[in-house]
PDB file of N, CA and C in Angstrom:
ATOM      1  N   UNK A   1      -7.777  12.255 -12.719  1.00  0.00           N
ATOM      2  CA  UNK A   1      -6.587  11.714 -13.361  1.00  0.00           C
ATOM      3  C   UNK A   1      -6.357  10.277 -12.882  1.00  0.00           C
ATOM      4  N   UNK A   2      -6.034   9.827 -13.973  1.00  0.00           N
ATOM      5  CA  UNK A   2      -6.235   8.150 -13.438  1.00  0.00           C
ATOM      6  C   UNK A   2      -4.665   7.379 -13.034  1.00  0.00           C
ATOM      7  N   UNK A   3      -3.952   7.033 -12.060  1.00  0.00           N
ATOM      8  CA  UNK A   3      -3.029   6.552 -11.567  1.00  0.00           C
ATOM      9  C   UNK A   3      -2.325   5.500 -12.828  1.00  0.00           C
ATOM     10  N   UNK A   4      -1.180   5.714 -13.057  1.00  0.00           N
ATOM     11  CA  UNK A   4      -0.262   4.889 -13.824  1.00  0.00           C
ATOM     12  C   UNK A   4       0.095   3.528 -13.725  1.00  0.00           C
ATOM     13  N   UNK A   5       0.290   3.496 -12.247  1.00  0.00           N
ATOM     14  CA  UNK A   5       0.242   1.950 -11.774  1.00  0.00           C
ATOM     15  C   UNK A   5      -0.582   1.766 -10.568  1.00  0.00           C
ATOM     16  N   UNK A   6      -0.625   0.265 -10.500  1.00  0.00           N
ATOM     17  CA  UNK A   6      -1.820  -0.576  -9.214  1.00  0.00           C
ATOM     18  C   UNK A   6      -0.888  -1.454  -8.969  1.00  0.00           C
ATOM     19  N   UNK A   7      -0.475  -1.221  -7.449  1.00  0.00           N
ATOM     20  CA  UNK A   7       0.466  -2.757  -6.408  1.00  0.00           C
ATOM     21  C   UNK A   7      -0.814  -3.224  -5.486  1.00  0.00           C
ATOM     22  N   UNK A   8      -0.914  -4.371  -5.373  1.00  0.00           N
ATOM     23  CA  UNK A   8      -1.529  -4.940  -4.582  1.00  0.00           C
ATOM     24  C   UNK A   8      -0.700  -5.714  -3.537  1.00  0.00           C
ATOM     25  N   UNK A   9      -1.123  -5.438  -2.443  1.00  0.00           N
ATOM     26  CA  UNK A   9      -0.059  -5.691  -1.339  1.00  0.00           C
ATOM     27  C   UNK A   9      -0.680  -6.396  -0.167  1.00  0.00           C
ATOM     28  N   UNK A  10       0.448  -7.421   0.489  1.00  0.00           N
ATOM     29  CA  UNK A  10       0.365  -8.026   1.471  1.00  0.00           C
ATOM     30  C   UNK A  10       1.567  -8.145   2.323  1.00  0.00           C
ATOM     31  N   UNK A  11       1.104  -7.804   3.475  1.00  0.00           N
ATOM     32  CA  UNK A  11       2.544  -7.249   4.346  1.00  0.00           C
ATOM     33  C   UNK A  11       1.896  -8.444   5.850  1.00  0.00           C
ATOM     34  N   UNK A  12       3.273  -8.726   6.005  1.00  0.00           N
ATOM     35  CA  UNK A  12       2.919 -10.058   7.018  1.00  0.00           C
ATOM     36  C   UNK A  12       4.073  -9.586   8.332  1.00  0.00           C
ATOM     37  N   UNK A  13       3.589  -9.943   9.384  1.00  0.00           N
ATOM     38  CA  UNK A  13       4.506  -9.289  10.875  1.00  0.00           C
ATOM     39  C   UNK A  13       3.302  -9.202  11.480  1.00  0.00           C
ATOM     40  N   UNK A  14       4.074  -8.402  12.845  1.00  0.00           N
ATOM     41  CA  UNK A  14       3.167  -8.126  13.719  1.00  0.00           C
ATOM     42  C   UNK A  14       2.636  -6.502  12.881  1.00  0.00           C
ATOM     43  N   UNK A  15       1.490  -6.594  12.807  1.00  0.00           N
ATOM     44  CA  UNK A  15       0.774  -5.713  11.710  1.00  0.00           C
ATOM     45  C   UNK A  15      -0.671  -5.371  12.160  1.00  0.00           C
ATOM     46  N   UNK A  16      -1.427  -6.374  13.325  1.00  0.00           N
ATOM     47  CA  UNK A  16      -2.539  -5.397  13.818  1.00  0.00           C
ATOM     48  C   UNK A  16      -2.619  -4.918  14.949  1.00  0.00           C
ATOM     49  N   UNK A  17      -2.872  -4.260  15.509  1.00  0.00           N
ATOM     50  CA  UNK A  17      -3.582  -3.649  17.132  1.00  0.00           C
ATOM     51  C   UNK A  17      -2.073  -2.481  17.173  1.00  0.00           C
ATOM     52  N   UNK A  18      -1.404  -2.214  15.916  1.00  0.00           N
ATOM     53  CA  UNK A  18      -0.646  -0.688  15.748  1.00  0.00           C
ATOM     54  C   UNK A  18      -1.002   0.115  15.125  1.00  0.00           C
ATOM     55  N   UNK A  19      -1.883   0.021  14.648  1.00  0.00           N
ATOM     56  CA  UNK A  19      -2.551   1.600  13.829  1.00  0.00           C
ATOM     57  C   UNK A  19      -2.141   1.204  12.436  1.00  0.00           C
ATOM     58  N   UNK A  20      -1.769   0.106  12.022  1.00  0.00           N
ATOM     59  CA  UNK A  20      -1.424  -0.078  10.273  1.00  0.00           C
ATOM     60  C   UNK A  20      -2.657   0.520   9.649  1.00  0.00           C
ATOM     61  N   UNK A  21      -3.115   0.328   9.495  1.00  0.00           N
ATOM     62  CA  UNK A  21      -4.306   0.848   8.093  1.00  0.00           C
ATOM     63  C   UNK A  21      -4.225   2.518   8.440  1.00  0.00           C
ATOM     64  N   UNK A  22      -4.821   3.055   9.705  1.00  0.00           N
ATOM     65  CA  UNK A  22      -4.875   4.190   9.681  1.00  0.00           C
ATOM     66  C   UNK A  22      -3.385   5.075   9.590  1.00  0.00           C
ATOM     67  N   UNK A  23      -2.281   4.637   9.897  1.00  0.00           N
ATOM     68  CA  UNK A  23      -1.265   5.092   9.171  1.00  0.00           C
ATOM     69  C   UNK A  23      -0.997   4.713   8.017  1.00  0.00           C
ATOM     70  N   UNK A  24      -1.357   3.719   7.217  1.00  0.00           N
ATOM     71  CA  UNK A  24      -1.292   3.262   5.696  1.00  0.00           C
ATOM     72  C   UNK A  24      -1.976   4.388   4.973  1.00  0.00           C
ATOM     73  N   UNK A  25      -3.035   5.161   5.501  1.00  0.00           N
ATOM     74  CA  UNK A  25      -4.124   5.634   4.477  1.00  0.00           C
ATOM     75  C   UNK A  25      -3.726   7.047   4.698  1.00  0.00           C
ATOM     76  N   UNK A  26      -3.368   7.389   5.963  1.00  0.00           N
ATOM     77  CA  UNK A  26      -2.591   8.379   6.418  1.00  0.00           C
ATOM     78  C   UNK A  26      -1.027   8.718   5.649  1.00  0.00           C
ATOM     79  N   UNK A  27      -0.425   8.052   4.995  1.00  0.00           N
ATOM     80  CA  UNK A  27       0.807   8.257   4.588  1.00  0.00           C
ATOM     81  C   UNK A  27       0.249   7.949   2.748  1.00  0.00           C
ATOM     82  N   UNK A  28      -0.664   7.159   2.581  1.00  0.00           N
ATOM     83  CA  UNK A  28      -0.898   6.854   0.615  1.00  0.00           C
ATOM     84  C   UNK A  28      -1.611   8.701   0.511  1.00  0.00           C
ATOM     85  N   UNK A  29      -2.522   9.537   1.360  1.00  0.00           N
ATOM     86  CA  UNK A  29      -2.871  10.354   1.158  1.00  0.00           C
ATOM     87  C   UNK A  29      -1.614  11.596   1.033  1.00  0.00           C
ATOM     88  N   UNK A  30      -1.208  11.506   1.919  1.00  0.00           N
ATOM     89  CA  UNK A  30       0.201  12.282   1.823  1.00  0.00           C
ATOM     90  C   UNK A  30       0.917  12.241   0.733  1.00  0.00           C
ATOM     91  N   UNK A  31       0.724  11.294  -0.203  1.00  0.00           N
ATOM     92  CA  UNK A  31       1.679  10.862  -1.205  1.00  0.00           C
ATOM     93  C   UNK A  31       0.688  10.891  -2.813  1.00  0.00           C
ATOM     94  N   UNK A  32      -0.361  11.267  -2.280  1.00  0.00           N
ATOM     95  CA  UNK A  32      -1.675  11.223  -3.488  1.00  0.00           C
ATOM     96  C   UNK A  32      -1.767  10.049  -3.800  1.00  0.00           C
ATOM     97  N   UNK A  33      -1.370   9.001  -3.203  1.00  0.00           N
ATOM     98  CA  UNK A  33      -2.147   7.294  -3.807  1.00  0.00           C
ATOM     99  C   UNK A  33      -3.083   7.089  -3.606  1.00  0.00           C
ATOM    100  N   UNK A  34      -4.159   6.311  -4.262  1.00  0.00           N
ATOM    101  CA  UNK A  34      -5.389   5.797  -4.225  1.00  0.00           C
ATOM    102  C   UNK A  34      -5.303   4.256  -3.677  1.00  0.00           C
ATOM    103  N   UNK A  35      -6.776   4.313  -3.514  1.00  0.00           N
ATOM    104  CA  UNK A  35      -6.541   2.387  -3.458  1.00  0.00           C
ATOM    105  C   UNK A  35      -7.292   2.553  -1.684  1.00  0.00           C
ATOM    106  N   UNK A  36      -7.109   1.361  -1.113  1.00  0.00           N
ATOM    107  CA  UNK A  36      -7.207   0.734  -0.030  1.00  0.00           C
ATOM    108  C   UNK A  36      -6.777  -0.276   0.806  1.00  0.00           C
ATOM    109  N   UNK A  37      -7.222  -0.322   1.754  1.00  0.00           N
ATOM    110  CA  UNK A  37      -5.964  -1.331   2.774  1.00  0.00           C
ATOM    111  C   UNK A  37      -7.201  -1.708   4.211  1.00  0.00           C
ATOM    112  N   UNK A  38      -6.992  -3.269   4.249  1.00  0.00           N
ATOM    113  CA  UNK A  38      -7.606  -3.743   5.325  1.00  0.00           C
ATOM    114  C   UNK A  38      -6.645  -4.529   6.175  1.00  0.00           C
ATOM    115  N   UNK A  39      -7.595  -4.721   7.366  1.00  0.00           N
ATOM    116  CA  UNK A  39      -6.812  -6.105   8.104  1.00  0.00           C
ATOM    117  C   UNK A  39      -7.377  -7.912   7.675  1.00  0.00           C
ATOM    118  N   UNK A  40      -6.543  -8.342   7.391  1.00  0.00           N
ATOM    119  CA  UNK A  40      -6.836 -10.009   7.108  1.00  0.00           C
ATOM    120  C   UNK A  40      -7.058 -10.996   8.296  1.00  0.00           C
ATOM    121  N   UNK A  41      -7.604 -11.628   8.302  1.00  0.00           N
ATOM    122  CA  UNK A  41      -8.224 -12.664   9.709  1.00  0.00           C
ATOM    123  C   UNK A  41      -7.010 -13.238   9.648  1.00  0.00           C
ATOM    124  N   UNK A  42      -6.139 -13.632   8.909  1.00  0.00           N
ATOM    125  CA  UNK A  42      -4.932 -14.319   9.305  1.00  0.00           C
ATOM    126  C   UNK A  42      -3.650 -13.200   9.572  1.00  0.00           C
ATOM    127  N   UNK A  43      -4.143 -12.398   9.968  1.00  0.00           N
ATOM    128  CA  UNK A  43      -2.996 -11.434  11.256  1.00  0.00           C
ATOM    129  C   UNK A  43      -2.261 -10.752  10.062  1.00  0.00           C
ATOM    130  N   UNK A  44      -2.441 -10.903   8.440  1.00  0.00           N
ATOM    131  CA  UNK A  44      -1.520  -9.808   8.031  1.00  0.00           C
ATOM    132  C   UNK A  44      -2.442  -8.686   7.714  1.00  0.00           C
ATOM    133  N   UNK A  45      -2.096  -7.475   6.428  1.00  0.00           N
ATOM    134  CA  UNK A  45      -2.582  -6.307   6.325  1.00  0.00           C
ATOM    135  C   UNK A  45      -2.636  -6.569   4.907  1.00  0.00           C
ATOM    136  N   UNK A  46      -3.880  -6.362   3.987  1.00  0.00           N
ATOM    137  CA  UNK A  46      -3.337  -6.131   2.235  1.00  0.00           C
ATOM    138  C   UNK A  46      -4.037  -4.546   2.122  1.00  0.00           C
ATOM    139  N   UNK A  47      -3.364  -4.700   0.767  1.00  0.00           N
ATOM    140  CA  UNK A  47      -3.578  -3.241   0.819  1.00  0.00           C
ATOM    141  C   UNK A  47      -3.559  -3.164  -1.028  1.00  0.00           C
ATOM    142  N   UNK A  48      -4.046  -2.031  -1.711  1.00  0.00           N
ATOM    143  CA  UNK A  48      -3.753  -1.845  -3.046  1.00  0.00           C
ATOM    144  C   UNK A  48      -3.923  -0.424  -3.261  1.00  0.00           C
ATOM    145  N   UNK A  49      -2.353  -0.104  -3.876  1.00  0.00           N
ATOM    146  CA  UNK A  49      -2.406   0.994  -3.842  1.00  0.00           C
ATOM    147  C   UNK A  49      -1.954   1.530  -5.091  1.00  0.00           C
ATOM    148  N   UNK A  50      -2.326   2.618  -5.894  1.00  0.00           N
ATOM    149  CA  UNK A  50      -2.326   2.971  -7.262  1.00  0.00           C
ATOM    150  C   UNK A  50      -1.955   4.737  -7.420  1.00  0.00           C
ATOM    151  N   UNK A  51      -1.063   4.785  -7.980  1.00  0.00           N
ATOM    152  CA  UNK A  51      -0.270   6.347  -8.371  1.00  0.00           C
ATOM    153  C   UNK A  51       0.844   5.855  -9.250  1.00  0.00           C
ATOM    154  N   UNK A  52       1.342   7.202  -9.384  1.00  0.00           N
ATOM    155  CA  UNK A  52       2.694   7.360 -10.189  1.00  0.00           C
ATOM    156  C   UNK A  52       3.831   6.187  -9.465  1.00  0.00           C
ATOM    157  N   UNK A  53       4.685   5.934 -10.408  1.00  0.00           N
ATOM    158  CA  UNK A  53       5.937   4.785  -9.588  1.00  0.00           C
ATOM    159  C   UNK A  53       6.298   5.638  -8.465  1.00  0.00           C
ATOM    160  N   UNK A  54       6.900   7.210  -8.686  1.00  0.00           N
ATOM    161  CA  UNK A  54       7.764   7.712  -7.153  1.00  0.00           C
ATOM    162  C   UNK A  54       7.162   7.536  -6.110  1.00  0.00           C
ATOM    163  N   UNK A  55       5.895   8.145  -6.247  1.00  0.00           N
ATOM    164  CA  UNK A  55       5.152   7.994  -5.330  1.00  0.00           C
ATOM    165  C   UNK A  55       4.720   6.427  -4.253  1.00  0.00           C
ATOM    166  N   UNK A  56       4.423   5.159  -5.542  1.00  0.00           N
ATOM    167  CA  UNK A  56       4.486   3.823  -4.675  1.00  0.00           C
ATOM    168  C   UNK A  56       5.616   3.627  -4.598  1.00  0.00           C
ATOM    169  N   UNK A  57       6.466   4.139  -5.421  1.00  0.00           N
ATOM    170  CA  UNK A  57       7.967   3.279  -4.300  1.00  0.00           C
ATOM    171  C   UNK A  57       8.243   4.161  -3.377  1.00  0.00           C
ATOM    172  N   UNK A  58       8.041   5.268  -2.586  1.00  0.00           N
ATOM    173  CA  UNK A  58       8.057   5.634  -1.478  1.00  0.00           C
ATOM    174  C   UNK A  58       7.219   4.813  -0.374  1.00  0.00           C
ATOM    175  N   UNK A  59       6.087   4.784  -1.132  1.00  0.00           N
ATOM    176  CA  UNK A  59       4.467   3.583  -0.324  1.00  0.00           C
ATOM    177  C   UNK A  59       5.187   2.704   0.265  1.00  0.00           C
ATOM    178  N   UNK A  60       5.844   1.937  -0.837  1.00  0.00           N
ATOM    179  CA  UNK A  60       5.923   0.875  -0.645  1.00  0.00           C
ATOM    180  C   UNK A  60       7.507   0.613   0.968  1.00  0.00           C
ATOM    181  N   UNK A  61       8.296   1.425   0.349  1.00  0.00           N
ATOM    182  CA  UNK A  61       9.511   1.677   1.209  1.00  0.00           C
ATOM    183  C   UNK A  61       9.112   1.861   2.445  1.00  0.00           C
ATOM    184  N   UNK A  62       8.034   2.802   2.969  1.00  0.00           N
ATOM    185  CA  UNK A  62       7.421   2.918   3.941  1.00  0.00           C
ATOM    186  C   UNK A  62       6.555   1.696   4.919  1.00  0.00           C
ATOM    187  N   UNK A  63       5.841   1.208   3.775  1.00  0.00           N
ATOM    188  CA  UNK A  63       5.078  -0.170   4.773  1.00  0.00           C
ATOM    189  C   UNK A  63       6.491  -1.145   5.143  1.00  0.00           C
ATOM    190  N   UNK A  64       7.674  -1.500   4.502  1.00  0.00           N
ATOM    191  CA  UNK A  64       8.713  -2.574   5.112  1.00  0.00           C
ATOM    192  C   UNK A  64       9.065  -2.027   6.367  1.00  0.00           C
ATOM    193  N   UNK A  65       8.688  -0.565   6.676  1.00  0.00           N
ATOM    194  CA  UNK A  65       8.959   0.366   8.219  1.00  0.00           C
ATOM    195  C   UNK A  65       7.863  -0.590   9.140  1.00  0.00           C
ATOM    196  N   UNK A  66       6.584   0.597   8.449  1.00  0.00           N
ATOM    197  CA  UNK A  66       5.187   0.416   9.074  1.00  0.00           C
ATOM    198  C   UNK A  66       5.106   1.311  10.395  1.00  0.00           C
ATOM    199  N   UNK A  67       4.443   1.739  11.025  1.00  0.00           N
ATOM    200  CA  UNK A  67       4.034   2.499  12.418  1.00  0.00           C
ATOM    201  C   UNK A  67       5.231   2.028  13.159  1.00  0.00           C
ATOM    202  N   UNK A  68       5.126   2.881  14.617  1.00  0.00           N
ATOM    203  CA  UNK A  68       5.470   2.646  15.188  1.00  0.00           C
ATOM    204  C   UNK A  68       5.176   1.510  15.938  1.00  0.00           C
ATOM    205  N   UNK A  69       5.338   0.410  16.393  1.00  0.00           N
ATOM    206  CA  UNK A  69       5.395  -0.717  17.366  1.00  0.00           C
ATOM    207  C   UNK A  69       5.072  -1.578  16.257  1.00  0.00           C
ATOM    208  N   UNK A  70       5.000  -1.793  15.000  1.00  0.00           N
ATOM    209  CA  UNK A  70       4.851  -2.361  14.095  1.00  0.00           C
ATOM    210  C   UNK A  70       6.383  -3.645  13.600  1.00  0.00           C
ATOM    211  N   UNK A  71       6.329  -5.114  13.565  1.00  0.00           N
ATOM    212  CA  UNK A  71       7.488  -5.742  12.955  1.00  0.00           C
ATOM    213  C   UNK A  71       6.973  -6.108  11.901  1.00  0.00           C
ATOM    214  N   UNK A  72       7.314  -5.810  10.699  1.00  0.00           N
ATOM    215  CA  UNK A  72       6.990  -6.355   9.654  1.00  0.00           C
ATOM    216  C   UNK A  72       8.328  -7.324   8.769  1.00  0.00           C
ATOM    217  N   UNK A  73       7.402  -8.028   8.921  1.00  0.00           N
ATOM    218  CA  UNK A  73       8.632  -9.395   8.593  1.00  0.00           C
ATOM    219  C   UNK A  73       8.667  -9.646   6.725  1.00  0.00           C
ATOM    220  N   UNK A  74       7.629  -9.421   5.944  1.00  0.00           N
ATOM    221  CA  UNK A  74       7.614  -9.727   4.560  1.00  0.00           C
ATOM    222  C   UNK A  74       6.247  -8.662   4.001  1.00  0.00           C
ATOM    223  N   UNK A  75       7.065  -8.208   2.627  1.00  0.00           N
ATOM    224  CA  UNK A  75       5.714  -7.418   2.378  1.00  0.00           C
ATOM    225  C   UNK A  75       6.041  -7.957   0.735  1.00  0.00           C
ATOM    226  N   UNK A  76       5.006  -8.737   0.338  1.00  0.00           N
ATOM    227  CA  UNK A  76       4.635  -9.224  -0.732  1.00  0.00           C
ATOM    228  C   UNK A  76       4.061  -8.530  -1.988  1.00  0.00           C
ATOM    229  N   UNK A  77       4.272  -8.428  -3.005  1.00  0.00           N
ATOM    230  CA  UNK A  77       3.953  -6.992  -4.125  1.00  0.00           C
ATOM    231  C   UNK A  77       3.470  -7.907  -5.194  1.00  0.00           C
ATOM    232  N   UNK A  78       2.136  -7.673  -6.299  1.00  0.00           N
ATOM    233  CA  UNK A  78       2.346  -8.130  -7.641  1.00  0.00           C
ATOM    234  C   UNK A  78       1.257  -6.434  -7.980  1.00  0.00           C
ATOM    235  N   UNK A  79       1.334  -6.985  -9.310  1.00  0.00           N
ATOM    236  CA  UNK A  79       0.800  -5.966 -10.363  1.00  0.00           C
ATOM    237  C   UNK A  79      -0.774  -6.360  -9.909  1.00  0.00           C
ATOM    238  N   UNK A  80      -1.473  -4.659  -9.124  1.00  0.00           N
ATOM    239  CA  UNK A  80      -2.865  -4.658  -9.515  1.00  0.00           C
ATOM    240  C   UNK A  80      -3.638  -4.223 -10.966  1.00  0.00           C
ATOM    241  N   UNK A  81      -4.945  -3.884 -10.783  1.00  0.00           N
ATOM    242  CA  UNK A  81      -5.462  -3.212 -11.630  1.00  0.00           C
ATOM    243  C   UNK A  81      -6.351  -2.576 -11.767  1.00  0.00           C
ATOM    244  N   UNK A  82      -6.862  -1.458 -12.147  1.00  0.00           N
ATOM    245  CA  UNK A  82      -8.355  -0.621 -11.674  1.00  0.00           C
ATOM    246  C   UNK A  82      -8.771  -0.734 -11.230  1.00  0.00           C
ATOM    247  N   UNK A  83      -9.578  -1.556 -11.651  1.00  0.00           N
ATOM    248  CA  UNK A  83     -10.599  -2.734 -10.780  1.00  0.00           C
ATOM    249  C   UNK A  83     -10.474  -2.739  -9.785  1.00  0.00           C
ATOM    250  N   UNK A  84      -9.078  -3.020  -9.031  1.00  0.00           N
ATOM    251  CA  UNK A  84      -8.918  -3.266  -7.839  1.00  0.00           C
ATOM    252  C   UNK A  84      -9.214  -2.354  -6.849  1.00  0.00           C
ATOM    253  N   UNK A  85      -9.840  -1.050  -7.533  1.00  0.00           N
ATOM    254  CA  UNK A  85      -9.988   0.288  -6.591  1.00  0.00           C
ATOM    255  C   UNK A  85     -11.061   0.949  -7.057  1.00  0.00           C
ATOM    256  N   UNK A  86     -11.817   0.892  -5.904  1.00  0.00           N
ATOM    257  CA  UNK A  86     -13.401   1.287  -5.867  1.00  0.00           C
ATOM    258  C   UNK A  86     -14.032   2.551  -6.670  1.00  0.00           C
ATOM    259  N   UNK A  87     -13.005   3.940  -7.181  1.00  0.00           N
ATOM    260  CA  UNK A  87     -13.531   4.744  -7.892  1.00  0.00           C
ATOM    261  C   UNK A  87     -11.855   5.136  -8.431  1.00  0.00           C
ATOM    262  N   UNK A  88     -11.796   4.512  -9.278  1.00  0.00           N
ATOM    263  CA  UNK A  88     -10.185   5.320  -9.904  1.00  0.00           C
ATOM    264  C   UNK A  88     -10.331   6.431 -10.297  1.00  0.00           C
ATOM    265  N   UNK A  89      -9.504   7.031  -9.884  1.00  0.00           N
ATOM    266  CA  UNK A  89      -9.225   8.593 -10.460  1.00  0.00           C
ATOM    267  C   UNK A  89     -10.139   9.497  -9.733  1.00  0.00           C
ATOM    268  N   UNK A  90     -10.495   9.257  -7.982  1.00  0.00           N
ATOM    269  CA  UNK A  90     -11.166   9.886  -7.242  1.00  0.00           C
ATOM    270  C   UNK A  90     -10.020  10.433  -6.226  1.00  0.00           C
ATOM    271  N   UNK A  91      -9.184   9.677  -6.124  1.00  0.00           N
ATOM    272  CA  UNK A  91      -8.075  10.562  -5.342  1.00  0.00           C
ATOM    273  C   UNK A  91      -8.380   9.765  -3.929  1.00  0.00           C
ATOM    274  N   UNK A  92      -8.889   8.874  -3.783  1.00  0.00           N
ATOM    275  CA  UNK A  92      -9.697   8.310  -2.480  1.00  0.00           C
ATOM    276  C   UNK A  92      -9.145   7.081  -1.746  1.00  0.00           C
ATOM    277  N   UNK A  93      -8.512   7.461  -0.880  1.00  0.00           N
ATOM    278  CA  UNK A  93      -8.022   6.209   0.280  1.00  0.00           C
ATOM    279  C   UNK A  93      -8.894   5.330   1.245  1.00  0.00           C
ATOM    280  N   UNK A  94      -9.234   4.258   0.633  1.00  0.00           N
ATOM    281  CA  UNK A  94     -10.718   4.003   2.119  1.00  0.00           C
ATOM    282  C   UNK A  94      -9.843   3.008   3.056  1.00  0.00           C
ATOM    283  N   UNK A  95      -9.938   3.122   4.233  1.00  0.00           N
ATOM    284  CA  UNK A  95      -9.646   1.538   4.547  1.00  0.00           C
ATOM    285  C   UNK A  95     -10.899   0.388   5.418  1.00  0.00           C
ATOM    286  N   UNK A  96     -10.994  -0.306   4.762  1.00  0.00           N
ATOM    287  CA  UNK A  96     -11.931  -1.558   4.590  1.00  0.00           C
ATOM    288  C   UNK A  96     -12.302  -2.272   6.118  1.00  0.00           C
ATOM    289  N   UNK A  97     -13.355  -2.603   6.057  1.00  0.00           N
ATOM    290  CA  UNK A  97     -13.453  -3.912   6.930  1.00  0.00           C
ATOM    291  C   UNK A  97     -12.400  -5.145   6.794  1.00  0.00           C
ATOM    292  N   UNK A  98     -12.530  -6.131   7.564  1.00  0.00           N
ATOM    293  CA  UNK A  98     -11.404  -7.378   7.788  1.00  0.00           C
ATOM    294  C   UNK A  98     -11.797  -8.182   6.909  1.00  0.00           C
ATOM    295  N   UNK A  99     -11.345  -9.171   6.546  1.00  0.00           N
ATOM    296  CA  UNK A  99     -11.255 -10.304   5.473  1.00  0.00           C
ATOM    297  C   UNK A  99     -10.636 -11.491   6.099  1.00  0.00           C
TER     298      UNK A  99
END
């Protein structure tokens, strides 16, 4: 089943050396989102994540938290798209090497 919508995301704070991705992929699975999420060489996290709206606006409500020891200062949103996710409609959370 192929996800309704694609956010592509960039969340800026203190965002690496807390477990962001593996709680990112850990909480989009919980929620049945697809997509993926890395760390960026310039210290933020992107991420793209694709399901039903309830479901990313929970996603999304969740990363302005982020882990524990996590400050996240801005989390940036536009419209993704398929494409943007390595097998749509696999049900599959990867999270990526750095960029």
């Amino acid at each position: 089943m192929e996800p309704n919508r694609v956010v592509h995301v960039l969340i800026r704070g203190r965002v690496h050396g807390v477990g962001f991705r593996a709680w990112a992929q850990h909480n989009a699975e919980l929620r049945g989102i697809e997509g993926w999420v890395r760390n960026r060489r310039d210290g933020s996290v992107e991420a793209v994540f694709a399901g039903n709206a309830d479901s990313l606006g929970a996603m999304l409500k969740a990363c302005r938290q982020g882990p524990s020891g996590a400050q996240v200062e801005d989390v940036e949103t536009r419209e993704g798209t398929l494409s943007s996710i390595p097998r749509p409609g696999s049900g599959r959370f990867e999270v990526l090497g750095t960029v």
